[in-house]
Protein backbone atom coordinates (compact mmCIF):
# COMPACT_ATOMS: atom_id res chain seq x y z
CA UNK A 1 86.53 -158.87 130.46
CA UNK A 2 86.91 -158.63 126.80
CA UNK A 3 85.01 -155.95 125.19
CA UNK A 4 81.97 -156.76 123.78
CA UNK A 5 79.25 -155.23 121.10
CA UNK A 6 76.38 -153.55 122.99
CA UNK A 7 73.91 -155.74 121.69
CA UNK A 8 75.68 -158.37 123.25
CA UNK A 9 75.70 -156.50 126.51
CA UNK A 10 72.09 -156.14 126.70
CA UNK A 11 71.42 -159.87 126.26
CA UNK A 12 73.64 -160.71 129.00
CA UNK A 13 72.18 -157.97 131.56
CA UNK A 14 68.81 -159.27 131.00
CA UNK A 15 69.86 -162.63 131.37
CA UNK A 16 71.29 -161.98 134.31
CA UNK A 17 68.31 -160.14 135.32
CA UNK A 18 66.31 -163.14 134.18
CA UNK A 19 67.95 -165.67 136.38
CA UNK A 20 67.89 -163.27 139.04
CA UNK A 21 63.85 -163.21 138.93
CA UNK A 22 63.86 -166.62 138.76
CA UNK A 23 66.29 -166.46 141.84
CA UNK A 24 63.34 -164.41 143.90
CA UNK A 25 60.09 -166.78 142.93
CA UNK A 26 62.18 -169.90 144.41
CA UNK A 27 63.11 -167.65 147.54
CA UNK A 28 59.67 -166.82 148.33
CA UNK A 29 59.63 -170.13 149.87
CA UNK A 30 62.01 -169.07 152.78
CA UNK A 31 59.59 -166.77 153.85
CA UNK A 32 58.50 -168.00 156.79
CA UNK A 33 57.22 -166.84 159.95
CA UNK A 34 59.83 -167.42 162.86
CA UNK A 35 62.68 -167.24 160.59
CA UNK A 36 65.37 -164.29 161.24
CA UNK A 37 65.60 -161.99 158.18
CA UNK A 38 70.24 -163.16 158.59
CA UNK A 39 68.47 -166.99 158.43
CA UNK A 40 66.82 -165.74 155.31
CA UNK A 41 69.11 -163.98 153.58
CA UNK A 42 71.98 -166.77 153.82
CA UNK A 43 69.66 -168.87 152.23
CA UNK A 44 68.98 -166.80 149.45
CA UNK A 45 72.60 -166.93 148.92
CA UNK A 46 72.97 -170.27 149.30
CA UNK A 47 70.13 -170.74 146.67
CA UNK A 48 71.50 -168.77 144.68
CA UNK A 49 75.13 -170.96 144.22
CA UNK A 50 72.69 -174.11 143.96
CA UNK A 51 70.81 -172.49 141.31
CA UNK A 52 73.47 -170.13 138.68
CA UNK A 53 76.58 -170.72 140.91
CA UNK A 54 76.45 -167.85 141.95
CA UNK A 55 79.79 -167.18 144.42
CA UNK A 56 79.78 -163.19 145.06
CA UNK A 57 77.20 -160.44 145.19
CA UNK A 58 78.59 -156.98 144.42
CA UNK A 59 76.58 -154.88 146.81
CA UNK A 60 75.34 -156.63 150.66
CA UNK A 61 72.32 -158.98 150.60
CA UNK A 62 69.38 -157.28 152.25
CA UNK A 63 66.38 -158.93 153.90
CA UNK A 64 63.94 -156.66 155.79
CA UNK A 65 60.55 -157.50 157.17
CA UNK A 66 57.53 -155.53 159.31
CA UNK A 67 59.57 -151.71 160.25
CA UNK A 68 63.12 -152.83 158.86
CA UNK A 69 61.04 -152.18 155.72
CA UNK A 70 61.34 -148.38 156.43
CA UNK A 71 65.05 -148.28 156.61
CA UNK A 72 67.13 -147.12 153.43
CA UNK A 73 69.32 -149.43 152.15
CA UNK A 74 72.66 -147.03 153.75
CA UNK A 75 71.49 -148.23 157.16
CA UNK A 76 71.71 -151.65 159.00
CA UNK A 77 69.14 -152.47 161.12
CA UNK A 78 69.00 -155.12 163.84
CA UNK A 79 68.65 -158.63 162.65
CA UNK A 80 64.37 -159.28 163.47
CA UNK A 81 62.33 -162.38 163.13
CA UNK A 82 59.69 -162.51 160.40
CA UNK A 83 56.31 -162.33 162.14
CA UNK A 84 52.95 -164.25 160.60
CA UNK A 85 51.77 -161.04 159.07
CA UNK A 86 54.74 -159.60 158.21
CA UNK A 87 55.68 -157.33 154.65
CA UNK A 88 58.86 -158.49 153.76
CA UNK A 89 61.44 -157.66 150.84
CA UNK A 90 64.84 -158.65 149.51
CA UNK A 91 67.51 -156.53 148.10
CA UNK A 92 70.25 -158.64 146.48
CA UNK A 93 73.02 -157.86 143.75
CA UNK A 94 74.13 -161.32 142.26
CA UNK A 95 76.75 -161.20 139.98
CA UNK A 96 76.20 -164.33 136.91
CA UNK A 97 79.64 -165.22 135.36
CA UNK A 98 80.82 -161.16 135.89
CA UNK A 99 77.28 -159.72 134.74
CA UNK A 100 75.84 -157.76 137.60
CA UNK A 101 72.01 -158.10 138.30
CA UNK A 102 70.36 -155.75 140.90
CA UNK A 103 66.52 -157.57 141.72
CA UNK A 104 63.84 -156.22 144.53
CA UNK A 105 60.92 -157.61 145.49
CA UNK A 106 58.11 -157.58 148.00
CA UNK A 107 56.22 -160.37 149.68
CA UNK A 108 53.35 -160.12 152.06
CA UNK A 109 52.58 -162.74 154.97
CA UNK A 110 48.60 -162.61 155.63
CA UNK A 111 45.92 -160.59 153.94
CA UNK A 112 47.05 -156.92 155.73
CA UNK A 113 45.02 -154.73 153.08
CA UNK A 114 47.63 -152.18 153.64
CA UNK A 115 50.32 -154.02 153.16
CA UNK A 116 48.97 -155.64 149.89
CA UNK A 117 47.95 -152.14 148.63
CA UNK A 118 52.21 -150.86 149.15
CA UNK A 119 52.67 -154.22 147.64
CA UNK A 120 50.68 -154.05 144.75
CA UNK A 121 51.80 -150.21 144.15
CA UNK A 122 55.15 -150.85 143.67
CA UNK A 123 55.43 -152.13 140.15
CA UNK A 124 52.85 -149.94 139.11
CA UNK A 125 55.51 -146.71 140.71
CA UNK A 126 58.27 -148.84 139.11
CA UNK A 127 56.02 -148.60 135.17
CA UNK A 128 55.58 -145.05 135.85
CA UNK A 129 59.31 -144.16 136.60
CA UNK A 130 59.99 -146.13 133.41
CA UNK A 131 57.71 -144.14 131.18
CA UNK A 132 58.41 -140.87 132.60
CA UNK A 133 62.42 -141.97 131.82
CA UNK A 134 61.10 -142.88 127.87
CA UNK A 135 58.83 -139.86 127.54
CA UNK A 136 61.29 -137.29 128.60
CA UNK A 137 64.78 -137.91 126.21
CA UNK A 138 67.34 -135.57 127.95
CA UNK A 139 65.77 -136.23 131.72
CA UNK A 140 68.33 -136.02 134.34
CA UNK A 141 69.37 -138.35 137.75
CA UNK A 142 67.94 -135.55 139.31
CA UNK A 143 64.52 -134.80 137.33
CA UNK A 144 63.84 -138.83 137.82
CA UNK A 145 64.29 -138.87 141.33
CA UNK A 146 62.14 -135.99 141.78
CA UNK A 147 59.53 -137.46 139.87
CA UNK A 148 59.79 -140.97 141.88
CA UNK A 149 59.35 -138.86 145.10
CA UNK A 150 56.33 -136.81 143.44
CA UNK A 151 54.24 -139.88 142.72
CA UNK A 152 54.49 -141.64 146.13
CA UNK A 153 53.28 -138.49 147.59
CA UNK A 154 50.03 -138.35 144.82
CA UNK A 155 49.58 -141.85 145.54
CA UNK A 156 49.89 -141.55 149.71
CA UNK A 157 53.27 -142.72 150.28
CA UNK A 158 56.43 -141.51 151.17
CA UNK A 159 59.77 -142.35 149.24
CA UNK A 160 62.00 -144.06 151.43
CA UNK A 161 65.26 -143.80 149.61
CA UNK A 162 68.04 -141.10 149.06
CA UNK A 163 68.36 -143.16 145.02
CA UNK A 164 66.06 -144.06 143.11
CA UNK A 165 68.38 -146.33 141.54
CA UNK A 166 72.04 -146.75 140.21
CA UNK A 167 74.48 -147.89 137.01
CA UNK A 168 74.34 -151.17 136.88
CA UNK A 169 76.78 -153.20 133.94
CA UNK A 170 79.50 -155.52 134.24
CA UNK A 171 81.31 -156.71 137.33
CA UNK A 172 82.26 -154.51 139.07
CA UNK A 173 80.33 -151.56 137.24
CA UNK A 174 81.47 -147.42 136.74
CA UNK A 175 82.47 -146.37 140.08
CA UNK A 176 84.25 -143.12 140.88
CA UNK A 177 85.65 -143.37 144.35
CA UNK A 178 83.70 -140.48 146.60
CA UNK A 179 80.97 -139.77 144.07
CA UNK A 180 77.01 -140.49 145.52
CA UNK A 181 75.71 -138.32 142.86
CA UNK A 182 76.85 -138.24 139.24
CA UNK A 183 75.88 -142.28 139.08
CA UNK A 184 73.04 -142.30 140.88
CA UNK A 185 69.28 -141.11 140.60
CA UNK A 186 68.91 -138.55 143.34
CA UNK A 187 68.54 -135.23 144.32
CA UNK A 188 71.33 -132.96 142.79
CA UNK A 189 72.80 -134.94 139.81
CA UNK A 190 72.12 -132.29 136.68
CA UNK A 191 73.96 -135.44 134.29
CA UNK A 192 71.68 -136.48 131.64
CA UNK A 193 70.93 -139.77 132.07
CA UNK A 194 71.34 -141.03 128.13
CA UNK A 195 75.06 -140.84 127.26
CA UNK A 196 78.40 -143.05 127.16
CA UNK A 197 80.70 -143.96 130.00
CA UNK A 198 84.06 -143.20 129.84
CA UNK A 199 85.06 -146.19 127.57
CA UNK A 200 82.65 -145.07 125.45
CA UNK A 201 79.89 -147.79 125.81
CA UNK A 202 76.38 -147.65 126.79
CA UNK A 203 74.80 -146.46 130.53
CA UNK A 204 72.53 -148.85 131.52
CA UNK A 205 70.71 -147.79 134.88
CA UNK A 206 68.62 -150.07 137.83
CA UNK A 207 64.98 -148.09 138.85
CA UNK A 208 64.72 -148.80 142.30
CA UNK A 209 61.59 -147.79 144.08
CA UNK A 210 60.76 -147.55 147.93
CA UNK A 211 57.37 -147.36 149.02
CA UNK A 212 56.38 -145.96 153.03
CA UNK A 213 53.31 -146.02 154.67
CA UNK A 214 54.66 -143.52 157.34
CA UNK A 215 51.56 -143.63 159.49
CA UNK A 216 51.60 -147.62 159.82
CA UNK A 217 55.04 -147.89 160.08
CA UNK A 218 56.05 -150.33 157.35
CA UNK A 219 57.55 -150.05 153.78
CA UNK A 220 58.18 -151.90 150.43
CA UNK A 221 60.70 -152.20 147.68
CA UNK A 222 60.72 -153.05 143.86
CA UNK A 223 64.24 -152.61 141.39
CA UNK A 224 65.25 -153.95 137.94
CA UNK A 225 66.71 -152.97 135.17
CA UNK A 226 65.54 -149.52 133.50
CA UNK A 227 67.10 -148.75 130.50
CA UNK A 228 66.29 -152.49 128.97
C-alpha cells in the first residue's frame, strides 16, 4: 500500500469502521433461535461479501451465545445453538479494500433483565474507557487495562478478557512476531499509548470491552475504534 497522509488514514479507518456497523445492524437478523452460532457466523461472512465485498477477515470470526459469552476470545468453544432467550455477540475483523475494521456487538433474545442490564452497560464501559484514554495524555496499555478491569468490578461485573483491545491500521496491521504485550492493552505493557510506529505514522488502537455476570453465567462484548 502506498503511503498515505494521516488524515487520509483516519477517513478510511472510520469508513471501514462505518461499513462495518452497518455490517452488524443487517446481521442482527440472523439471530435466531435454533440457529448454531458456525450457521451464524458464515452468514455474517457471507453478508459481508454481498454487502462491501468483503473476501478476508484478518483475525477469526467469532459468534458466541448464552455461556460461550464467558469465554475470551484466545479460546474456542464448542459450536452451541442459539436458545430463545439467549445473549449473543459477534466478534469479527473485516478487512474493506486493505483497511482493517475490528466491530463487537451484543444482542439479547427475550426480555432477561440481566442480560439487558450487561447489554446496556457495555457502551456505557466502552465511553468510560474512552474518556479515561482522553483525560489521561501519557496513559499506558497497562494503566487502561487496569482501569477497564476497575470499572466492571464498581459496576458488578467481571472483565472477561486478558486485552482490552489492540492496534488496529492497515491490512495486515504492526505485528511483532511473539509479542502479546507491547501492542496490546493489558496487564504489563509500561508503552505509552500516544506515539509513532516504526514507520513513523500514527497508532491507532481498538477498545474492546468484555462484560461477565460471573454468578449467572453469561457475558457480553462491545469494540471499535478508540483513538478516532
Amino acid at each position: 500500500m502506498a503511503q498515505i497522509d494521516e488524515q487520509e488514514r483516519a477517513r478510511a479507518l472510520l469508513e471501514a469502521q462505518a461499513m462495518a456497523e452497518q455490517l452488524f445492524v443487517a446481521a442482527q437478523e440472523l439471530v435466531v433461535p435454533g440457529r448454531s452460532e458456525r450457521q451464524v457466523s458464515d452468514d455474517v461472512r457471507d453478508l459481508a461479501a454481498q454487502m462491501f465485498g468483503v473476501e478476508k477477515h484478518w483475525h477469526k470470526r467469532i459468534v458466541r451465545a448464552g455461556p460461550n459469552t464467558l469465554a475470551p476470545y484466545a479460546e474456542n468453544p464448542p459450536d452451541r445453538l442459539i436458545e430463545a432467550d439467549d445473549i449473543v455477540f459477534f466478534d469479527f475483523g473485516p478487512v474493506f479494500e486493505e483497511w482493517e475494521a475490528d466491530f463487537g456487538r451484543t444482542y439479547v433474545l427475550g426480555d432477561d433483565p440481566a442480560k439487558l442490564r450487561i447489554r446496556d452497560a457495555l457502551p456505557v464501559a466502552w465511553a468510560a474507557g474512552r474518556a479515561h484514554f482522553e483525560a489521561n495524555p501519557d496513559i499506558t496499555g497497562a494503566e487502561l487495562y487496569a482501569y477497564t478491569q476497575e470499572w466492571a468490578r464498581e459496576h458488578g461485573f467481571v472483565f472477561g478478557g486478558t486485552i482490552a483491545g489492540h492496534l488496529v491500521g492497515e491490512f495486515p496491521h504492526e505485528r511483532i512476531a511473539g509479542d502479546k504485550v507491547t501492542l496490546y492493552i493489558t496487564d504489563g505493557n509500561p508503552t505509552p499509548m500516544r506515539g509513532l510506529d516504526p514507520t513513523g505514522r500514527q497508532r491507532h488502537w481498538i477498545l474492546e470491552i468484555h462484560l461477565v455476570d460471573a454468578e449467572r453465567g453469561f457475558g457480553g462484548f462491545h469494540e471499535e475504534l478508540l483513538t478516532l
